[in-house]
PDB file of N, CA and C in Angstrom:
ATOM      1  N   UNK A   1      76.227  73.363 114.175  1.00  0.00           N
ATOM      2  CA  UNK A   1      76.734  73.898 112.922  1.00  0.00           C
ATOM      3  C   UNK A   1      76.081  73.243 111.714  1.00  0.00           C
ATOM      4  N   UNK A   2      75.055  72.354 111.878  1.00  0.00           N
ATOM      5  CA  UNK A   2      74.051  71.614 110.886  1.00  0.00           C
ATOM      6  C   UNK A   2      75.080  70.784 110.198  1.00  0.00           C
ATOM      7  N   UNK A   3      75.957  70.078 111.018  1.00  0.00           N
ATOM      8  CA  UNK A   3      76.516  69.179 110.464  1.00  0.00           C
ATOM      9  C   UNK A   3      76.034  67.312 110.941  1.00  0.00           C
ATOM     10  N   UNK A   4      75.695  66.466 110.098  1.00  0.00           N
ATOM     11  CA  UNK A   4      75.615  65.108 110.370  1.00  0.00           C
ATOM     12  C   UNK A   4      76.591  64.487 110.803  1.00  0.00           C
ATOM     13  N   UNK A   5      76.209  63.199 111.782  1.00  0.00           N
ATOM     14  CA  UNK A   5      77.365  63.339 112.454  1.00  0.00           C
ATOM     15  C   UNK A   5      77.145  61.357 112.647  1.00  0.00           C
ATOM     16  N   UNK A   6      77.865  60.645 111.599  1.00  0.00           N
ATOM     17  CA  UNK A   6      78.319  59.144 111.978  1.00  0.00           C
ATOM     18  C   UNK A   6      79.356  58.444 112.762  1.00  0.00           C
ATOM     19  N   UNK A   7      78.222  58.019 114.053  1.00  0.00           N
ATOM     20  CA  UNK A   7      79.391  57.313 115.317  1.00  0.00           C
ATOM     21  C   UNK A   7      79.795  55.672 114.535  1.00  0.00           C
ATOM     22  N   UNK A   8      81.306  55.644 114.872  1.00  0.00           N
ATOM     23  CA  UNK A   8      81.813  54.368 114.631  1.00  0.00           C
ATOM     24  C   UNK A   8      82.180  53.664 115.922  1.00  0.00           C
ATOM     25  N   UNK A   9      81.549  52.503 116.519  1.00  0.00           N
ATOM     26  CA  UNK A   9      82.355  52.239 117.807  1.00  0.00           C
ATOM     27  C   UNK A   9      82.780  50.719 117.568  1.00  0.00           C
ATOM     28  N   UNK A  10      84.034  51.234 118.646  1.00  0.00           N
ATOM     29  CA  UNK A  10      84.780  49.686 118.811  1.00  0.00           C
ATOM     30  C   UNK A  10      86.024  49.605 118.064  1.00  0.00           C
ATOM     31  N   UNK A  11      86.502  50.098 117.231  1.00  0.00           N
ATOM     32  CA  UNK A  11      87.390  50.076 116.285  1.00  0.00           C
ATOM     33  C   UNK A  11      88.649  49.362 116.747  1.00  0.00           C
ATOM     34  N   UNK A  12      88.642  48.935 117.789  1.00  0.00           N
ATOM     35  CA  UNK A  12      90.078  48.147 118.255  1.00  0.00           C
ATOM     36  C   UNK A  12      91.315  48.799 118.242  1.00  0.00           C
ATOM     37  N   UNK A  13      91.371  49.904 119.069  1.00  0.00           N
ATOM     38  CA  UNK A  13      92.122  50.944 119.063  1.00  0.00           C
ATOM     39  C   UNK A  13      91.957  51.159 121.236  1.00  0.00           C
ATOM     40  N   UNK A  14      93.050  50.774 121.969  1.00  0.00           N
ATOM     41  CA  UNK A  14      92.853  51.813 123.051  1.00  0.00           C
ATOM     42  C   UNK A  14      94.162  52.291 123.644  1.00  0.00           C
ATOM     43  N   UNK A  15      94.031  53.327 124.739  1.00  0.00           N
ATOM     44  CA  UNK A  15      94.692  53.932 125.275  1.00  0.00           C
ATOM     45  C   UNK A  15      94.680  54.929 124.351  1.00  0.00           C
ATOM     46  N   UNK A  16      95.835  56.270 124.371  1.00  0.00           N
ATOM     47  CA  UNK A  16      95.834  57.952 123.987  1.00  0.00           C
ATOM     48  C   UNK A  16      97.220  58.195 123.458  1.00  0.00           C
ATOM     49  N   UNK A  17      98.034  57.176 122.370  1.00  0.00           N
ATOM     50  CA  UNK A  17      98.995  56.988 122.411  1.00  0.00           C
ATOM     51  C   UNK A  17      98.936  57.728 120.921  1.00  0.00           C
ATOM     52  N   UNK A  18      98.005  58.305 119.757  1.00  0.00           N
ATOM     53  CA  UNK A  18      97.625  58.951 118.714  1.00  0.00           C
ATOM     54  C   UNK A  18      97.631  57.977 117.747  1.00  0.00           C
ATOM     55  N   UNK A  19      97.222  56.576 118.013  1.00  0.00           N
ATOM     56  CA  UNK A  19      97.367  55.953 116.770  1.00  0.00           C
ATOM     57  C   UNK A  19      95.526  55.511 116.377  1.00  0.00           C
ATOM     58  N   UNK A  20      94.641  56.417 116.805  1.00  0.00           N
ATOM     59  CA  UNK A  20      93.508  55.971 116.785  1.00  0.00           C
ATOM     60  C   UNK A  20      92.868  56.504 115.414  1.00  0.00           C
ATOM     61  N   UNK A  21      93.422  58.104 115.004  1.00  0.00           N
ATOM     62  CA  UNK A  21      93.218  58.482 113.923  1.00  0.00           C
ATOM     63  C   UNK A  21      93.476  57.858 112.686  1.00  0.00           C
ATOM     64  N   UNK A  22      94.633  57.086 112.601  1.00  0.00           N
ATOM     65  CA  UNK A  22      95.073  56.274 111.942  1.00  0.00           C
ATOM     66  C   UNK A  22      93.966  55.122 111.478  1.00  0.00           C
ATOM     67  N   UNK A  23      93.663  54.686 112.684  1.00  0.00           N
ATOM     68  CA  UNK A  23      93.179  53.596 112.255  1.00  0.00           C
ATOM     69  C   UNK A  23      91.594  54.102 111.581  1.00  0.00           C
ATOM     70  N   UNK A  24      91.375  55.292 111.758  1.00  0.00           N
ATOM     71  CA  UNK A  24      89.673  55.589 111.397  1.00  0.00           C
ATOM     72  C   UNK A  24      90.216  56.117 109.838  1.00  0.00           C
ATOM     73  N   UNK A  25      91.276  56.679 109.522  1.00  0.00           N
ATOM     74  CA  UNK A  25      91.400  57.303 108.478  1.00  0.00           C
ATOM     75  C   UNK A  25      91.502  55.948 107.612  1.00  0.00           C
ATOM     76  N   UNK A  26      91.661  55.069 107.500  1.00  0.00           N
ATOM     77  CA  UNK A  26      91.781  53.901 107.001  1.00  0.00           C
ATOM     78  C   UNK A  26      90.782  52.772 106.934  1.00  0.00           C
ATOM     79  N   UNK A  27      89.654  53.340 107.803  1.00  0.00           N
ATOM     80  CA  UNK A  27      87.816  52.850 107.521  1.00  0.00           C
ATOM     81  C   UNK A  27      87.402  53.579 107.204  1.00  0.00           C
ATOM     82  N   UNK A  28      87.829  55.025 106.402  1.00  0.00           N
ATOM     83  CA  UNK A  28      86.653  56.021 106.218  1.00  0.00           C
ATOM     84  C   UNK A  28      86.884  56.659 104.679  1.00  0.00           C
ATOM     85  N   UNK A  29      86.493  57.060 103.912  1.00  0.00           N
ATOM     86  CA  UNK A  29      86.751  58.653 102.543  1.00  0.00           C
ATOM     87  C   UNK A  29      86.566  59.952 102.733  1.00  0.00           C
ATOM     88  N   UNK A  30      86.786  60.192 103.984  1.00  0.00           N
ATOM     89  CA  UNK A  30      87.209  61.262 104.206  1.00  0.00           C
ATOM     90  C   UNK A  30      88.037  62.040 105.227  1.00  0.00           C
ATOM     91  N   UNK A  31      87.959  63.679 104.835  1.00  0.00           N
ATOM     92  CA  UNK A  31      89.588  63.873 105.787  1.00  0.00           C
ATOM     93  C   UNK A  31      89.410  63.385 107.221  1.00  0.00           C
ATOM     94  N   UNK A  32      90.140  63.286 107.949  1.00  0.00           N
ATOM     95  CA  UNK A  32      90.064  63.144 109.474  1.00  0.00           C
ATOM     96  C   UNK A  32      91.080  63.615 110.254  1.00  0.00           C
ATOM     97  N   UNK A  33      90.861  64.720 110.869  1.00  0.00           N
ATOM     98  CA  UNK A  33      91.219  65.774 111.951  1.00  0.00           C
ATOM     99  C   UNK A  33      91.493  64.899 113.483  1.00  0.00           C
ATOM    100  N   UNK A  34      92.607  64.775 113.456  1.00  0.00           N
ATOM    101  CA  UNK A  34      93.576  64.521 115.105  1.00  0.00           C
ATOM    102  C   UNK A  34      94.221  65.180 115.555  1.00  0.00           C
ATOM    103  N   UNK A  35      93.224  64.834 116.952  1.00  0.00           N
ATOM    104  CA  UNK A  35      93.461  66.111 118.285  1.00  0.00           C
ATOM    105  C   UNK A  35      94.221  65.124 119.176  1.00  0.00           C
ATOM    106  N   UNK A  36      95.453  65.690 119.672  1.00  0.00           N
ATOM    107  CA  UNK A  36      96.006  65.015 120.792  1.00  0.00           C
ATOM    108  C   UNK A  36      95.339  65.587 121.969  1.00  0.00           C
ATOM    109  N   UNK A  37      95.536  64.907 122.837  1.00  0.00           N
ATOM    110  CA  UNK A  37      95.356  65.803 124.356  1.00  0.00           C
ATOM    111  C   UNK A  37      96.250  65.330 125.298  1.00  0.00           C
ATOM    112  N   UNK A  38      95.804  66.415 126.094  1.00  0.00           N
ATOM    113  CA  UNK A  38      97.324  66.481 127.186  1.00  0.00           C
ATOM    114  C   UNK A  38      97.361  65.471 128.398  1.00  0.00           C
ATOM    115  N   UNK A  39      96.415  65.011 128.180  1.00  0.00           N
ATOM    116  CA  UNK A  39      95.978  63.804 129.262  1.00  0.00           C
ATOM    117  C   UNK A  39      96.143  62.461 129.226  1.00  0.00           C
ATOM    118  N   UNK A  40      96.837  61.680 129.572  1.00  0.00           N
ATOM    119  CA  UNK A  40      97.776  60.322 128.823  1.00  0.00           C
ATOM    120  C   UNK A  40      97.702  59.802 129.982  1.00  0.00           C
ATOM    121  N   UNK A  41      98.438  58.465 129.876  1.00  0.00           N
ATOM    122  CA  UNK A  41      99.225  57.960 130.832  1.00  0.00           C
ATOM    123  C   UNK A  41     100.939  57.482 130.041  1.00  0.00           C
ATOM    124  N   UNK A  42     101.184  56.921 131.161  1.00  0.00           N
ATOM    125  CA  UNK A  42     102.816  56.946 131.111  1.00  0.00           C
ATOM    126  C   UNK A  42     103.473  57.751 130.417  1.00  0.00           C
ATOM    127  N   UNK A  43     104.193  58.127 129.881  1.00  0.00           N
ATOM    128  CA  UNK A  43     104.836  58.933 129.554  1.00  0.00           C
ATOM    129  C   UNK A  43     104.095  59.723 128.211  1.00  0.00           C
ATOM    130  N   UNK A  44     103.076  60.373 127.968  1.00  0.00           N
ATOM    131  CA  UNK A  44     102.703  61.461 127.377  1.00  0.00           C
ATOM    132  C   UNK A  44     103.077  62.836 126.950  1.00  0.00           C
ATOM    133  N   UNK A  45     104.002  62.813 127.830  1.00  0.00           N
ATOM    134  CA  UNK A  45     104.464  64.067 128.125  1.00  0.00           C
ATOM    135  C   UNK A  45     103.854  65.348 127.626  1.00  0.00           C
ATOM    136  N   UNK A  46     102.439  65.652 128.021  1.00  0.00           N
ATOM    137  CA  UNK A  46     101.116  66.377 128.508  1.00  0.00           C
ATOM    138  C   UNK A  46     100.843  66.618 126.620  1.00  0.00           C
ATOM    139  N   UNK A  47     100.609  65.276 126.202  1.00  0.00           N
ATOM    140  CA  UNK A  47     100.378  65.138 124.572  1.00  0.00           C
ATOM    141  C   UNK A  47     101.303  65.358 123.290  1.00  0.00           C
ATOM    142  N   UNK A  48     102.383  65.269 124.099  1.00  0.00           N
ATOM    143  CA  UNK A  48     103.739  65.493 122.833  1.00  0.00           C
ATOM    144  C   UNK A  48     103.533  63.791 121.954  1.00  0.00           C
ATOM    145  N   UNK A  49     103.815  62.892 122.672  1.00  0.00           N
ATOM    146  CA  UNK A  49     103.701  61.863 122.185  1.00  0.00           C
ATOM    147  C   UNK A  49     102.701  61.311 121.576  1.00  0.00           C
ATOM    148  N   UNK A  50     101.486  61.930 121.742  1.00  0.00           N
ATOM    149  CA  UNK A  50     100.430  61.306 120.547  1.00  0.00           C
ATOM    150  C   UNK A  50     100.154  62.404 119.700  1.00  0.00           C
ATOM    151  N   UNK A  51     100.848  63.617 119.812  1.00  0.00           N
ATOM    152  CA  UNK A  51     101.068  64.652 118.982  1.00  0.00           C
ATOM    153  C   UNK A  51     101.837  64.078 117.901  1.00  0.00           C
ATOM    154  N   UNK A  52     103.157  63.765 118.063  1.00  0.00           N
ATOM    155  CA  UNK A  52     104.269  63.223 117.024  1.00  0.00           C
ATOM    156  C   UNK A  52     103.488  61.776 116.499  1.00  0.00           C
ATOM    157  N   UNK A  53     103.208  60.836 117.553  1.00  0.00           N
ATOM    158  CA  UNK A  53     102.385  59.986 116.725  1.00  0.00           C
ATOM    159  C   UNK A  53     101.566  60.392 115.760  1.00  0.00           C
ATOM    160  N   UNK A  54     100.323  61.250 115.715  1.00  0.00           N
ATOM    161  CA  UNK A  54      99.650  61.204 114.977  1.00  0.00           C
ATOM    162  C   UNK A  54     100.534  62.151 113.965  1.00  0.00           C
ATOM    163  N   UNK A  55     101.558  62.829 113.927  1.00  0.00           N
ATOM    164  CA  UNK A  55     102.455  63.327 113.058  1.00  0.00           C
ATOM    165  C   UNK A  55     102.481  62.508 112.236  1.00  0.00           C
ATOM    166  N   UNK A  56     103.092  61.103 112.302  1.00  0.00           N
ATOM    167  CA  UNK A  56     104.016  60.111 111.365  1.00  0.00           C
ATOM    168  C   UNK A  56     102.905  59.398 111.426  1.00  0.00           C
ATOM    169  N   UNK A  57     101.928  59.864 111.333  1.00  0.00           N
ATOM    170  CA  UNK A  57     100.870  58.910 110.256  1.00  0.00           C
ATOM    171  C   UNK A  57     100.467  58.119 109.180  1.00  0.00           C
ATOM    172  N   UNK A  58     101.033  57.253 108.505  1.00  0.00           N
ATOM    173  CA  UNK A  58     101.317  56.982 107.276  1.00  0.00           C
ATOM    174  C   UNK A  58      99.893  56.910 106.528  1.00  0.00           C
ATOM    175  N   UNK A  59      98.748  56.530 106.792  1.00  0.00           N
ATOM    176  CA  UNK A  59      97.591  56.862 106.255  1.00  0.00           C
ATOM    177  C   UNK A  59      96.781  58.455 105.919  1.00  0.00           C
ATOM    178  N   UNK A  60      96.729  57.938 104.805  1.00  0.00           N
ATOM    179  CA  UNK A  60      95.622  59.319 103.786  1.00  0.00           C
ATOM    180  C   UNK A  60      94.890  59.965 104.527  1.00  0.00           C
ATOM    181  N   UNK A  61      95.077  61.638 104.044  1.00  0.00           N
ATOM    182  CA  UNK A  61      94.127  62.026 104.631  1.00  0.00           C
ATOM    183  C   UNK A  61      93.769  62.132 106.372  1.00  0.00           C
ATOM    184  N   UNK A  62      95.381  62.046 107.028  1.00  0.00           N
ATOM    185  CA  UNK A  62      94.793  62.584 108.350  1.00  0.00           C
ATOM    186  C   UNK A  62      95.415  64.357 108.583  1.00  0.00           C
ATOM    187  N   UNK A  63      94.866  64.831 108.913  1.00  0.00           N
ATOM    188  CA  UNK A  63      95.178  66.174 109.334  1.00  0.00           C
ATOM    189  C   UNK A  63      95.410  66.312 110.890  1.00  0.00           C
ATOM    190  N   UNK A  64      96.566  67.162 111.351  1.00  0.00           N
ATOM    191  CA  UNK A  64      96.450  67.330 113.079  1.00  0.00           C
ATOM    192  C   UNK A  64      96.724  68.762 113.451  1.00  0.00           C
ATOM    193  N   UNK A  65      95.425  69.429 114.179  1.00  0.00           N
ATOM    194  CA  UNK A  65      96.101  69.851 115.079  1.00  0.00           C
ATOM    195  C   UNK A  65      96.877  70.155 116.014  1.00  0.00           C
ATOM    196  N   UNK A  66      96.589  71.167 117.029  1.00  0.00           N
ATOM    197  CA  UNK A  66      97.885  71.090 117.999  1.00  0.00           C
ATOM    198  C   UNK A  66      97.071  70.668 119.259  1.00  0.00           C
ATOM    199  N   UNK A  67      97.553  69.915 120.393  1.00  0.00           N
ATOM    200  CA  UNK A  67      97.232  69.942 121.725  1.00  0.00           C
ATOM    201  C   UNK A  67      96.057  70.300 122.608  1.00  0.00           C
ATOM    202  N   UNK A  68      94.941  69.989 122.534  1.00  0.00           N
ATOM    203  CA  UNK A  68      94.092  70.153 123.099  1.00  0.00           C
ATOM    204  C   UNK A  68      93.029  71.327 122.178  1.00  0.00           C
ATOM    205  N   UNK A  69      93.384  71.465 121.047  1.00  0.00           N
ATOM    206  CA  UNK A  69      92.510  72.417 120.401  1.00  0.00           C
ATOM    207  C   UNK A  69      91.636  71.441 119.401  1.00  0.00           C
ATOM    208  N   UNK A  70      90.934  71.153 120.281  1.00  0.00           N
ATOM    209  CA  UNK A  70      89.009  70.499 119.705  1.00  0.00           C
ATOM    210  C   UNK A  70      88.148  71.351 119.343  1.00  0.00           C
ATOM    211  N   UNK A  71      87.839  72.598 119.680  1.00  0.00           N
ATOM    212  CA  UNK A  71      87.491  73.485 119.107  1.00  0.00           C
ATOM    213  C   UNK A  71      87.762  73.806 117.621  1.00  0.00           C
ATOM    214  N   UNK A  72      89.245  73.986 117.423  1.00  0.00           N
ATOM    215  CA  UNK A  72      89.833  74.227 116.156  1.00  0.00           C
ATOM    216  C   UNK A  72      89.550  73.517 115.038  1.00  0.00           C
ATOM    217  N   UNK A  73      89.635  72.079 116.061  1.00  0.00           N
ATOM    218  CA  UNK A  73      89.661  71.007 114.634  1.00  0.00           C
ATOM    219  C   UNK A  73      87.714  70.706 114.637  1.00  0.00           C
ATOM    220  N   UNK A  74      86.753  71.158 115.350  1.00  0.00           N
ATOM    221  CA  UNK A  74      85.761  71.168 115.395  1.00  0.00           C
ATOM    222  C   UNK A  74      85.390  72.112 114.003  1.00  0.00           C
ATOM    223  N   UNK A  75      85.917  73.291 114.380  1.00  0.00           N
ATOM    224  CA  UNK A  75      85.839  74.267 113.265  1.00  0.00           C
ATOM    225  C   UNK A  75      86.048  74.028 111.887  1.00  0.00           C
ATOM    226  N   UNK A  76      87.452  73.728 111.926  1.00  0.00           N
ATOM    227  CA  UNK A  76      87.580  72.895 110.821  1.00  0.00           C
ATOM    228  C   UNK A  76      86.836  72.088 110.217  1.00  0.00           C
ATOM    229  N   UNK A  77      86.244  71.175 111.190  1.00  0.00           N
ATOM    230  CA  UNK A  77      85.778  69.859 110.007  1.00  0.00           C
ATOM    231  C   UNK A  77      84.323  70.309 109.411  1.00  0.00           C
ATOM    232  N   UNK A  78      83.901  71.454 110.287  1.00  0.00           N
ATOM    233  CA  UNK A  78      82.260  71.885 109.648  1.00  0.00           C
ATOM    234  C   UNK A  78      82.868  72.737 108.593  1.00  0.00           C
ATOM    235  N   UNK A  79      84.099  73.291 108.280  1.00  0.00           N
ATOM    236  CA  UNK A  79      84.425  74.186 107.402  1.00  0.00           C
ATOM    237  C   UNK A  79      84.502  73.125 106.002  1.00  0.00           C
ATOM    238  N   UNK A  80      85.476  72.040 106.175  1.00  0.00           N
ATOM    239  CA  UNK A  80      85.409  70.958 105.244  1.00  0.00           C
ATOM    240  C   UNK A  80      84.024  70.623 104.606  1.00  0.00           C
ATOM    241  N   UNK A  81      83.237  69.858 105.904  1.00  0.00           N
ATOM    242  CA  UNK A  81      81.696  70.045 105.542  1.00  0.00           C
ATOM    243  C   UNK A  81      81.184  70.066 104.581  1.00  0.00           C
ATOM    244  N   UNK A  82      81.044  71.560 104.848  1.00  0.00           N
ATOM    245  CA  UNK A  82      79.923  72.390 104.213  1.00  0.00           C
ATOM    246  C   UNK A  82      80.847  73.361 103.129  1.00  0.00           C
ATOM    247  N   UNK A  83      82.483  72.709 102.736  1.00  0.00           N
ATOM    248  CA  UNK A  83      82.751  73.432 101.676  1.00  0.00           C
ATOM    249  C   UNK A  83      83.148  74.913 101.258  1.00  0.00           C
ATOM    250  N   UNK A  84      82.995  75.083 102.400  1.00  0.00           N
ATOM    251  CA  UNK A  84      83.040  77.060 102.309  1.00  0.00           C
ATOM    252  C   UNK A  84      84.033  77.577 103.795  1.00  0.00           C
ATOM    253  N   UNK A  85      84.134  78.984 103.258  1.00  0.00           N
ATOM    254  CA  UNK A  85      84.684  79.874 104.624  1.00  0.00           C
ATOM    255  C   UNK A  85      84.175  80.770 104.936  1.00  0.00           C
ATOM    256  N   UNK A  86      82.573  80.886 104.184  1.00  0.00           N
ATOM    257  CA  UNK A  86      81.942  81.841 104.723  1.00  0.00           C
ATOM    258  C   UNK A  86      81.449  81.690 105.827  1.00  0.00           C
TER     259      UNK A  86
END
């Protein structure tokens, strides 16, 4: 989608519990799109729980989709991007 694309690694963030967005929205200036997924351990309950986590986000600027839609929020962020909906 001719979008640039800066990897951050290591951020001291693990497991799928949704608090990872958090922590990037809070190294970065701009929006940041969180995708839960349905794939967890312990009690996930097939991404409800890092769904609502990344709900009660208290940091700027995070946006969430729903459940396994990476696509969506893929879409999204080239829409942000590049500024437009054409």
């Amino acid at each position: 989608m001719g979008n640039d694309v800066v990897r951050i690694y290591d951020v001291g963030v693990a497991g799928m519990e949704g608090a990872l967005p958090s922590v990037v929205a809070g190294m970065v200036n701009v929006p940041v799109i969180a995708v839960p997924t349905s794939v967890g351990y312990g009690a996930s309950f097939g991404g409800i729980a890092a769904l609502l986590g990344m709900l009660n986000s208290c940091a700027n600027g995070v946006a969430v989709v729903n459940i396994d839609n990476g696509f969506g929020a893929g879409c999204m962020a080239s829409l942000i991007n590049h500024g437009t909906r054409d």
